[in-house]
C-alpha atoms as a PDB file:
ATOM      1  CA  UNK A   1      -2.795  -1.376  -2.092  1.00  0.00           C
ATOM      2  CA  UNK A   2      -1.699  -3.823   0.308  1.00  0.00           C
ATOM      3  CA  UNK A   3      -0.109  -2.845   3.793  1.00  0.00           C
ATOM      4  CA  UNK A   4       1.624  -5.044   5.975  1.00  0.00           C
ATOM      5  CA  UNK A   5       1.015  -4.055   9.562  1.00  0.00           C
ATOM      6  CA  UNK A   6       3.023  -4.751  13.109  1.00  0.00           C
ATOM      7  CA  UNK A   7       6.452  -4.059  11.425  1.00  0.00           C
ATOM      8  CA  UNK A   8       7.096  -3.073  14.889  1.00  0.00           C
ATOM      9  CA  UNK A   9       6.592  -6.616  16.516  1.00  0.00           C
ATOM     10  CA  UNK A  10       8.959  -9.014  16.239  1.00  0.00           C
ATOM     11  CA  UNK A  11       7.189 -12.438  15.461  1.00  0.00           C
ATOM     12  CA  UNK A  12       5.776 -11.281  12.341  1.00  0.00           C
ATOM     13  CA  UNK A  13       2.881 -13.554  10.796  1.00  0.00           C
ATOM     14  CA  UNK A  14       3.339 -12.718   7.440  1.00  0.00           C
ATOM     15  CA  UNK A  15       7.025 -11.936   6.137  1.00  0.00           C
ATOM     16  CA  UNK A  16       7.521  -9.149   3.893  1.00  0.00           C
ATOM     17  CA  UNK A  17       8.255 -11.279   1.174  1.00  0.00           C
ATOM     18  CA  UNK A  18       4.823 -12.682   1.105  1.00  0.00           C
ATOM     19  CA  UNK A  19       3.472  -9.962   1.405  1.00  0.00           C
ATOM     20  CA  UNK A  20       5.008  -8.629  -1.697  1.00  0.00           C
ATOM     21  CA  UNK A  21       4.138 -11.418  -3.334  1.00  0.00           C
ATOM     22  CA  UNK A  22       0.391 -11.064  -2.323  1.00  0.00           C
ATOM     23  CA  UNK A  23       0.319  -7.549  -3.667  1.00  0.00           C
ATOM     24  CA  UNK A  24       2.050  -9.142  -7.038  1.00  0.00           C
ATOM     25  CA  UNK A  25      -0.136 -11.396  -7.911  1.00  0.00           C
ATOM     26  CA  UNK A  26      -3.270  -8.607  -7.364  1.00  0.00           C
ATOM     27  CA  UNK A  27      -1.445  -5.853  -8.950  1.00  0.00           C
ATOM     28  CA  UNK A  28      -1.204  -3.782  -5.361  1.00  0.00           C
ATOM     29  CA  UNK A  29       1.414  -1.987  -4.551  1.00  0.00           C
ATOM     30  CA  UNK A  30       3.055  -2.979  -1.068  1.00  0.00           C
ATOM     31  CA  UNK A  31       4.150  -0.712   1.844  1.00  0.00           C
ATOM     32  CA  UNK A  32       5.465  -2.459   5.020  1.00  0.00           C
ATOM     33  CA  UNK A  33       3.744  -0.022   8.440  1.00  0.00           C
ATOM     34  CA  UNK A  34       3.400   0.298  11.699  1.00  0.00           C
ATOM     35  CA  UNK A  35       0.770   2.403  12.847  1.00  0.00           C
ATOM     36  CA  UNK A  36       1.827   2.366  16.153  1.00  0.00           C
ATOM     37  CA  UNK A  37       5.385   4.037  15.400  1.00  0.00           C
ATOM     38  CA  UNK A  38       3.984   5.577  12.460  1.00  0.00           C
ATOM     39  CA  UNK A  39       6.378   3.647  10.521  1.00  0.00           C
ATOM     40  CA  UNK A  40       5.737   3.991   6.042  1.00  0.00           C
ATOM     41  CA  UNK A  41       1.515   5.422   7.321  1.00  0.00           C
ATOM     42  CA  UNK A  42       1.393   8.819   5.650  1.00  0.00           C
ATOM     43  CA  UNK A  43       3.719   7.177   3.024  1.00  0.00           C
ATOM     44  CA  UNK A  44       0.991   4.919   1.906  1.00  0.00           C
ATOM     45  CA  UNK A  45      -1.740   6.748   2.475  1.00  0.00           C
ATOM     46  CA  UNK A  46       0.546   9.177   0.379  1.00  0.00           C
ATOM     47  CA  UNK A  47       0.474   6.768  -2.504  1.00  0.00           C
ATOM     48  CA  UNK A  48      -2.954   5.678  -2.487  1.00  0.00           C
ATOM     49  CA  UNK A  49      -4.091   9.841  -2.703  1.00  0.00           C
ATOM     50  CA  UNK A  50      -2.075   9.758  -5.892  1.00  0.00           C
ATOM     51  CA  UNK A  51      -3.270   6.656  -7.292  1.00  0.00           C
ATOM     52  CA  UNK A  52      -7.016   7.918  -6.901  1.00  0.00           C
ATOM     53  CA  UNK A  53      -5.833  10.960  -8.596  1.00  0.00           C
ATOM     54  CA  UNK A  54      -4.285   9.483 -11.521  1.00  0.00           C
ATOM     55  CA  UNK A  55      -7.311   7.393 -12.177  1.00  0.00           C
ATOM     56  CA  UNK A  56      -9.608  10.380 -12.258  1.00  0.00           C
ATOM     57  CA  UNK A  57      -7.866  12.254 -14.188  1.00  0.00           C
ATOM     58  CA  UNK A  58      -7.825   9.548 -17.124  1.00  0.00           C
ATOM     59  CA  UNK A  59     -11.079   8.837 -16.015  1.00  0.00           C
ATOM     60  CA  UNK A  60     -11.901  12.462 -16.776  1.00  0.00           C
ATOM     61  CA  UNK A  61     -10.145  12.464 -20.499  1.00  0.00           C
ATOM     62  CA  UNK A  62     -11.776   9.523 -21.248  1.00  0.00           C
ATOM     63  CA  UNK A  63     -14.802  11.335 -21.023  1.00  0.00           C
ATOM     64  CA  UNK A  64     -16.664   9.415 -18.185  1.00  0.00           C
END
Protein backbone atom coordinates (compact mmCIF):
# COMPACT_ATOMS: atom_id res chain seq x y z
CA UNK A 1 0.00 0.00 0.00
CA UNK A 2 1.08 3.32 -0.86
CA UNK A 3 -0.52 6.58 0.71
CA UNK A 4 -0.08 9.89 -0.48
CA UNK A 5 -0.12 12.32 2.41
CA UNK A 6 -0.84 16.38 2.73
CA UNK A 7 -3.87 16.14 0.31
CA UNK A 8 -4.80 18.98 2.41
CA UNK A 9 -1.86 21.37 1.36
CA UNK A 10 -1.88 22.94 -1.63
CA UNK A 11 1.73 22.74 -3.18
CA UNK A 12 1.73 19.13 -3.32
CA UNK A 13 5.29 17.41 -3.92
CA UNK A 14 4.17 14.49 -5.46
CA UNK A 15 0.92 14.65 -7.77
CA UNK A 16 -1.52 12.00 -7.51
CA UNK A 17 -0.71 10.75 -10.71
CA UNK A 18 2.71 9.75 -9.67
CA UNK A 19 1.78 8.51 -7.05
CA UNK A 20 -0.44 6.07 -8.75
CA UNK A 21 2.03 5.30 -10.87
CA UNK A 22 4.51 4.48 -7.98
CA UNK A 23 2.02 2.10 -6.47
CA UNK A 24 1.70 0.53 -10.25
CA UNK A 25 4.78 -0.33 -10.88
CA UNK A 26 5.08 -2.13 -7.07
CA UNK A 27 1.76 -3.67 -7.24
CA UNK A 28 0.36 -1.26 -4.16
CA UNK A 29 -2.71 -0.12 -4.09
CA UNK A 30 -2.97 3.84 -3.78
CA UNK A 31 -5.16 5.96 -1.43
CA UNK A 32 -4.68 9.78 -1.56
CA UNK A 33 -4.95 11.11 2.77
CA UNK A 34 -4.73 13.60 4.91
CA UNK A 35 -4.27 12.75 8.33
CA UNK A 36 -4.79 15.98 9.48
CA UNK A 37 -8.54 16.24 8.10
CA UNK A 38 -8.80 12.65 8.28
CA UNK A 39 -9.27 12.68 4.67
CA UNK A 40 -9.33 8.52 2.85
CA UNK A 41 -7.25 7.36 6.83
CA UNK A 42 -9.65 4.72 8.12
CA UNK A 43 -10.31 4.04 4.37
CA UNK A 44 -6.86 2.75 3.91
CA UNK A 45 -6.16 1.47 6.91
CA UNK A 46 -9.62 -0.19 6.01
CA UNK A 47 -8.06 -1.81 3.00
CA UNK A 48 -4.85 -2.84 4.28
CA UNK A 49 -6.98 -4.93 7.41
CA UNK A 50 -8.55 -6.76 4.50
CA UNK A 51 -5.61 -7.36 2.49
CA UNK A 52 -3.81 -9.01 5.62
CA UNK A 53 -6.88 -11.00 5.94
CA UNK A 54 -7.13 -12.31 2.57
CA UNK A 55 -3.55 -13.40 2.64
CA UNK A 56 -4.02 -15.45 5.76
CA UNK A 57 -6.69 -17.00 4.91
CA UNK A 58 -5.00 -18.52 1.62
CA UNK A 59 -2.12 -18.69 3.62
CA UNK A 60 -4.12 -20.92 5.94
CA UNK A 61 -5.60 -23.33 2.95
CA UNK A 62 -2.43 -23.62 1.64
CA UNK A 63 -1.53 -25.31 4.62
CA UNK A 64 1.31 -23.02 6.00
Amino acid sequence: MLCGNKIDVEKREVTPEEGQQLATRYGAKYFEVSAKIGTSVAASFNSLIDTLQSKNEVQKQNGN
